[in-house]
N, C-alpha and C. Protein backbone atom coordinates (compact mmCIF):
# COMPACT_ATOMS: atom_id res chain seq x y z
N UNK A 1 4.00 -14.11 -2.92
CA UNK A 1 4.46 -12.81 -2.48
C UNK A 1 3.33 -12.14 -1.71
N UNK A 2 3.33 -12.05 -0.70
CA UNK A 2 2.70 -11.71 0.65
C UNK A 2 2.21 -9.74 0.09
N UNK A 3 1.28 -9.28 -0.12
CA UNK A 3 0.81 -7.99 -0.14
C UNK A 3 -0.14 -7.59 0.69
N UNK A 4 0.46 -7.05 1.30
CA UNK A 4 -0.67 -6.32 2.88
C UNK A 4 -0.88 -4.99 2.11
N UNK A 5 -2.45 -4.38 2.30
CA UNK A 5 -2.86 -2.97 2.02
C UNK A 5 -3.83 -2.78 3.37
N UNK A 6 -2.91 -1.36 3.63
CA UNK A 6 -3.74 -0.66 5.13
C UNK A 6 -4.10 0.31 4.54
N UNK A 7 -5.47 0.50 5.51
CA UNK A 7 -6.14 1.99 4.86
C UNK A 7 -6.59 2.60 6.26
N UNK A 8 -6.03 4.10 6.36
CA UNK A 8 -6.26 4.51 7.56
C UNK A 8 -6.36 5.68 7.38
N UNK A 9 -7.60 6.78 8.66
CA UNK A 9 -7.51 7.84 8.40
C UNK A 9 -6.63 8.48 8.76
N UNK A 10 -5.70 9.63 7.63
CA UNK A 10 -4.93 10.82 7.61
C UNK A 10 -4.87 11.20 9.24
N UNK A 11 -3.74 11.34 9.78
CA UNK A 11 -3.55 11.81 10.93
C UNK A 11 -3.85 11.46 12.02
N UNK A 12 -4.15 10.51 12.29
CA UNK A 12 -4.49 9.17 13.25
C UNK A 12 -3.31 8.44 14.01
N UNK A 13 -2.46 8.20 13.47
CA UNK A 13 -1.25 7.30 13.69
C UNK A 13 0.10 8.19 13.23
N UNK A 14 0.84 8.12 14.34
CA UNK A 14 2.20 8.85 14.38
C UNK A 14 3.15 8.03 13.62
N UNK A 15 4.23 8.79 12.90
CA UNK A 15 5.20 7.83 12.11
C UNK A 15 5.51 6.71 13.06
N UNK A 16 5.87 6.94 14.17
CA UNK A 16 6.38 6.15 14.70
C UNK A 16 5.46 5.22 14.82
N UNK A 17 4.22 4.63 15.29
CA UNK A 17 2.94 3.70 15.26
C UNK A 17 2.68 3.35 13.70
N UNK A 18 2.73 3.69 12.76
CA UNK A 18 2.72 3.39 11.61
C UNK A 18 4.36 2.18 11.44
N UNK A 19 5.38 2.79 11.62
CA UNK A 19 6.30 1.87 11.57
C UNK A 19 6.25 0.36 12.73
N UNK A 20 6.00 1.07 13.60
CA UNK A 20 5.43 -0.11 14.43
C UNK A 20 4.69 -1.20 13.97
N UNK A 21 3.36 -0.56 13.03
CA UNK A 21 2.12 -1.29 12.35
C UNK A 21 2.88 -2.26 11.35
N UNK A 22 3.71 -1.45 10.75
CA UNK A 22 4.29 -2.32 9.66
C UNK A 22 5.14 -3.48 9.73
N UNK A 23 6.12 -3.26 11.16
CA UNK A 23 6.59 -4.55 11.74
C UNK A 23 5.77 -5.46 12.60
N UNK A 24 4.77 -5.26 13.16
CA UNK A 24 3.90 -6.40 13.96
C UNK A 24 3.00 -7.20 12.40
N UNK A 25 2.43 -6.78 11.70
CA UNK A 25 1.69 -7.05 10.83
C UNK A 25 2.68 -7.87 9.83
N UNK A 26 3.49 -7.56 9.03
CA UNK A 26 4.87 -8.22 8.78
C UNK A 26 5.07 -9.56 9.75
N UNK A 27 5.48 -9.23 10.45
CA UNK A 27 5.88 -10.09 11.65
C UNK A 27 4.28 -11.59 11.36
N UNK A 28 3.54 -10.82 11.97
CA UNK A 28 2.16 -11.63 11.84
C UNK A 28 1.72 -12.71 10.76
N UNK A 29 2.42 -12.31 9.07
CA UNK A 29 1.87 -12.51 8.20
C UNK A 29 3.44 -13.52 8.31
N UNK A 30 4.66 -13.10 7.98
CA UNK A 30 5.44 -14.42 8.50
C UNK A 30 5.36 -15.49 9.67
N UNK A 31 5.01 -15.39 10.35
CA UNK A 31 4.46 -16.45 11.26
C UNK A 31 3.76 -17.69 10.54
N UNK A 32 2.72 -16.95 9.46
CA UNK A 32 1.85 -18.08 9.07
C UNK A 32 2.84 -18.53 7.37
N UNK A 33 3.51 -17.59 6.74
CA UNK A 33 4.08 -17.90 5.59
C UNK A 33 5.24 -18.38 5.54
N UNK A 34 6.07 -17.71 6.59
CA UNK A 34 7.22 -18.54 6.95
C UNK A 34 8.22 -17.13 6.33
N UNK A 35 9.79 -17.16 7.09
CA UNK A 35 10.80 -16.25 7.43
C UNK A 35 10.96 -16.04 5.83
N UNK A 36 11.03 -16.95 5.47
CA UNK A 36 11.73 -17.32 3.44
C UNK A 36 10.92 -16.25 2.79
N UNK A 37 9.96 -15.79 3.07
CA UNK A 37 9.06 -14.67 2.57
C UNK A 37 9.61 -13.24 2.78
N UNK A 38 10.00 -12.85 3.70
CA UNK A 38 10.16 -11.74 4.35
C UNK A 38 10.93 -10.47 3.22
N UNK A 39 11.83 -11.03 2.46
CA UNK A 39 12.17 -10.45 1.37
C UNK A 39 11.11 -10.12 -0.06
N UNK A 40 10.14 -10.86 -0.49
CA UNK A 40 8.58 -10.26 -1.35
C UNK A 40 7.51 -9.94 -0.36
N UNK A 41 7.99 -9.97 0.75
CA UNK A 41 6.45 -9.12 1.74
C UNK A 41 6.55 -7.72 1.40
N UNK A 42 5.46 -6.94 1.22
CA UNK A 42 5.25 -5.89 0.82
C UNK A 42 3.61 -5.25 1.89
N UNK A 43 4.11 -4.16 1.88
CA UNK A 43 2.99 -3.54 2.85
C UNK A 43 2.75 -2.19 2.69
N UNK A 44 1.72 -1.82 2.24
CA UNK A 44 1.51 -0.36 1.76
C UNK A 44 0.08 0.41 3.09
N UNK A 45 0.60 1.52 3.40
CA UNK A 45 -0.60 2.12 3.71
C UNK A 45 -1.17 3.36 3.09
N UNK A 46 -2.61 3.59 3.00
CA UNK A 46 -2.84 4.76 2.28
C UNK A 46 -3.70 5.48 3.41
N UNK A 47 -3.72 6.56 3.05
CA UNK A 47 -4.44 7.73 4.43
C UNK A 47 -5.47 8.20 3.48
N UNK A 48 -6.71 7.88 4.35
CA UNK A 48 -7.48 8.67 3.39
C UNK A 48 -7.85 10.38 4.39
N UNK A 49 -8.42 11.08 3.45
CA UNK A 49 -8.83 12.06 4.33
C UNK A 49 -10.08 12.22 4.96
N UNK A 50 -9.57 13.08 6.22
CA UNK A 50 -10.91 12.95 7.22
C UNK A 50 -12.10 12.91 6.62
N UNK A 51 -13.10 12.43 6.62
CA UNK A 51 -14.97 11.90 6.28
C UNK A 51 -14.75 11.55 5.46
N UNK A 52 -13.77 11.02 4.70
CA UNK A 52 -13.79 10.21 3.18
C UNK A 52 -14.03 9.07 3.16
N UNK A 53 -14.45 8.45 4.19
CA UNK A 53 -14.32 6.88 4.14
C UNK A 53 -16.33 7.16 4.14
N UNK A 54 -16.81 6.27 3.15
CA UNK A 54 -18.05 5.73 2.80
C UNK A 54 -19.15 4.85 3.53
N UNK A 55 -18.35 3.75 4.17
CA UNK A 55 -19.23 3.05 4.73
C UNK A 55 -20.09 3.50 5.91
N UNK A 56 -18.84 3.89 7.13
CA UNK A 56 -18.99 4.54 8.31
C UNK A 56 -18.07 6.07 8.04
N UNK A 57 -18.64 7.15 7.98
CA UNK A 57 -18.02 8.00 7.31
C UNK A 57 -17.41 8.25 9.00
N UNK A 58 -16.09 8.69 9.21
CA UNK A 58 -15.73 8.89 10.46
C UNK A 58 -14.42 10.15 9.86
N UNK A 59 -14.25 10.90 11.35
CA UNK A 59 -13.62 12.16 10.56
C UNK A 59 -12.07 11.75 11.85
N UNK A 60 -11.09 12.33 11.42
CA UNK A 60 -9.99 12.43 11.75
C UNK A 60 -10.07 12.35 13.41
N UNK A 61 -11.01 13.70 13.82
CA UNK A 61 -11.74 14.11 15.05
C UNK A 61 -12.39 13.05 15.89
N UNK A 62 -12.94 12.68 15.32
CA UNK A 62 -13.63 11.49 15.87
C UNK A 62 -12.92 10.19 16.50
N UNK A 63 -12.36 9.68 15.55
CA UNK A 63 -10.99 8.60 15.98
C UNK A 63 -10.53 8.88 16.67
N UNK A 64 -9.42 10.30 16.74
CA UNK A 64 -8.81 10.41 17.68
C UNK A 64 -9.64 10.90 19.15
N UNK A 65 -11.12 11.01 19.29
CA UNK A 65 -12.03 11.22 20.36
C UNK A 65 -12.30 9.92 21.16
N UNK A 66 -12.06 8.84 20.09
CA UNK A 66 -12.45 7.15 20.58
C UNK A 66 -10.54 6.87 21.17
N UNK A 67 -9.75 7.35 20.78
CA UNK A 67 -7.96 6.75 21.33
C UNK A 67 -7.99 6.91 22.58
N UNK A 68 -8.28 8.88 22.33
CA UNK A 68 -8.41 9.43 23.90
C UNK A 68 -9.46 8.70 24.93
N UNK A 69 -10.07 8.42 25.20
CA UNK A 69 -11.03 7.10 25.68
C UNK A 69 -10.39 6.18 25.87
N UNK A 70 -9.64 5.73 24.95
CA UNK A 70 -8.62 4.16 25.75
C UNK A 70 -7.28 4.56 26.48
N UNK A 71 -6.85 5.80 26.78
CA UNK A 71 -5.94 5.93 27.32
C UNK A 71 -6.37 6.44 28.51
């Protein structure tokens, strides 16, 4: 049983790109497990809030300062 966990900062990604995320990634992880899966694939995302992330502390602001840059 296939368990994907996304962790992303709060307000970053529009419902709609989040649902998106969840079908390409899905999609991705059947490719290699095969269609017969697709019913126990499971995929959770959690939002953390802006500067909460530890390693590289990055704020909501920031991310979306690096998107604007690729568009």
């Amino acid at each position: 049983m296939p368990l994907i966990q996304v962790k992303l900062i709060e307000k970053v990604l529009s419902p709609s790109q989040k649902a998106e995320l969840i079908t390409k990634l899905t999609d991705f992880i059947l490719s290699v497990e095969g269609e017969n899966f697709r019913p126990v694939t499971w995929l959770t995302i959690q939002e953390a809030r802006s500067g909460e992330l530890r390693r590289h502390p990055m704020s909501t602001e920031a991310v979306q300062a690096v998107l604007a840059r690729k568009r």
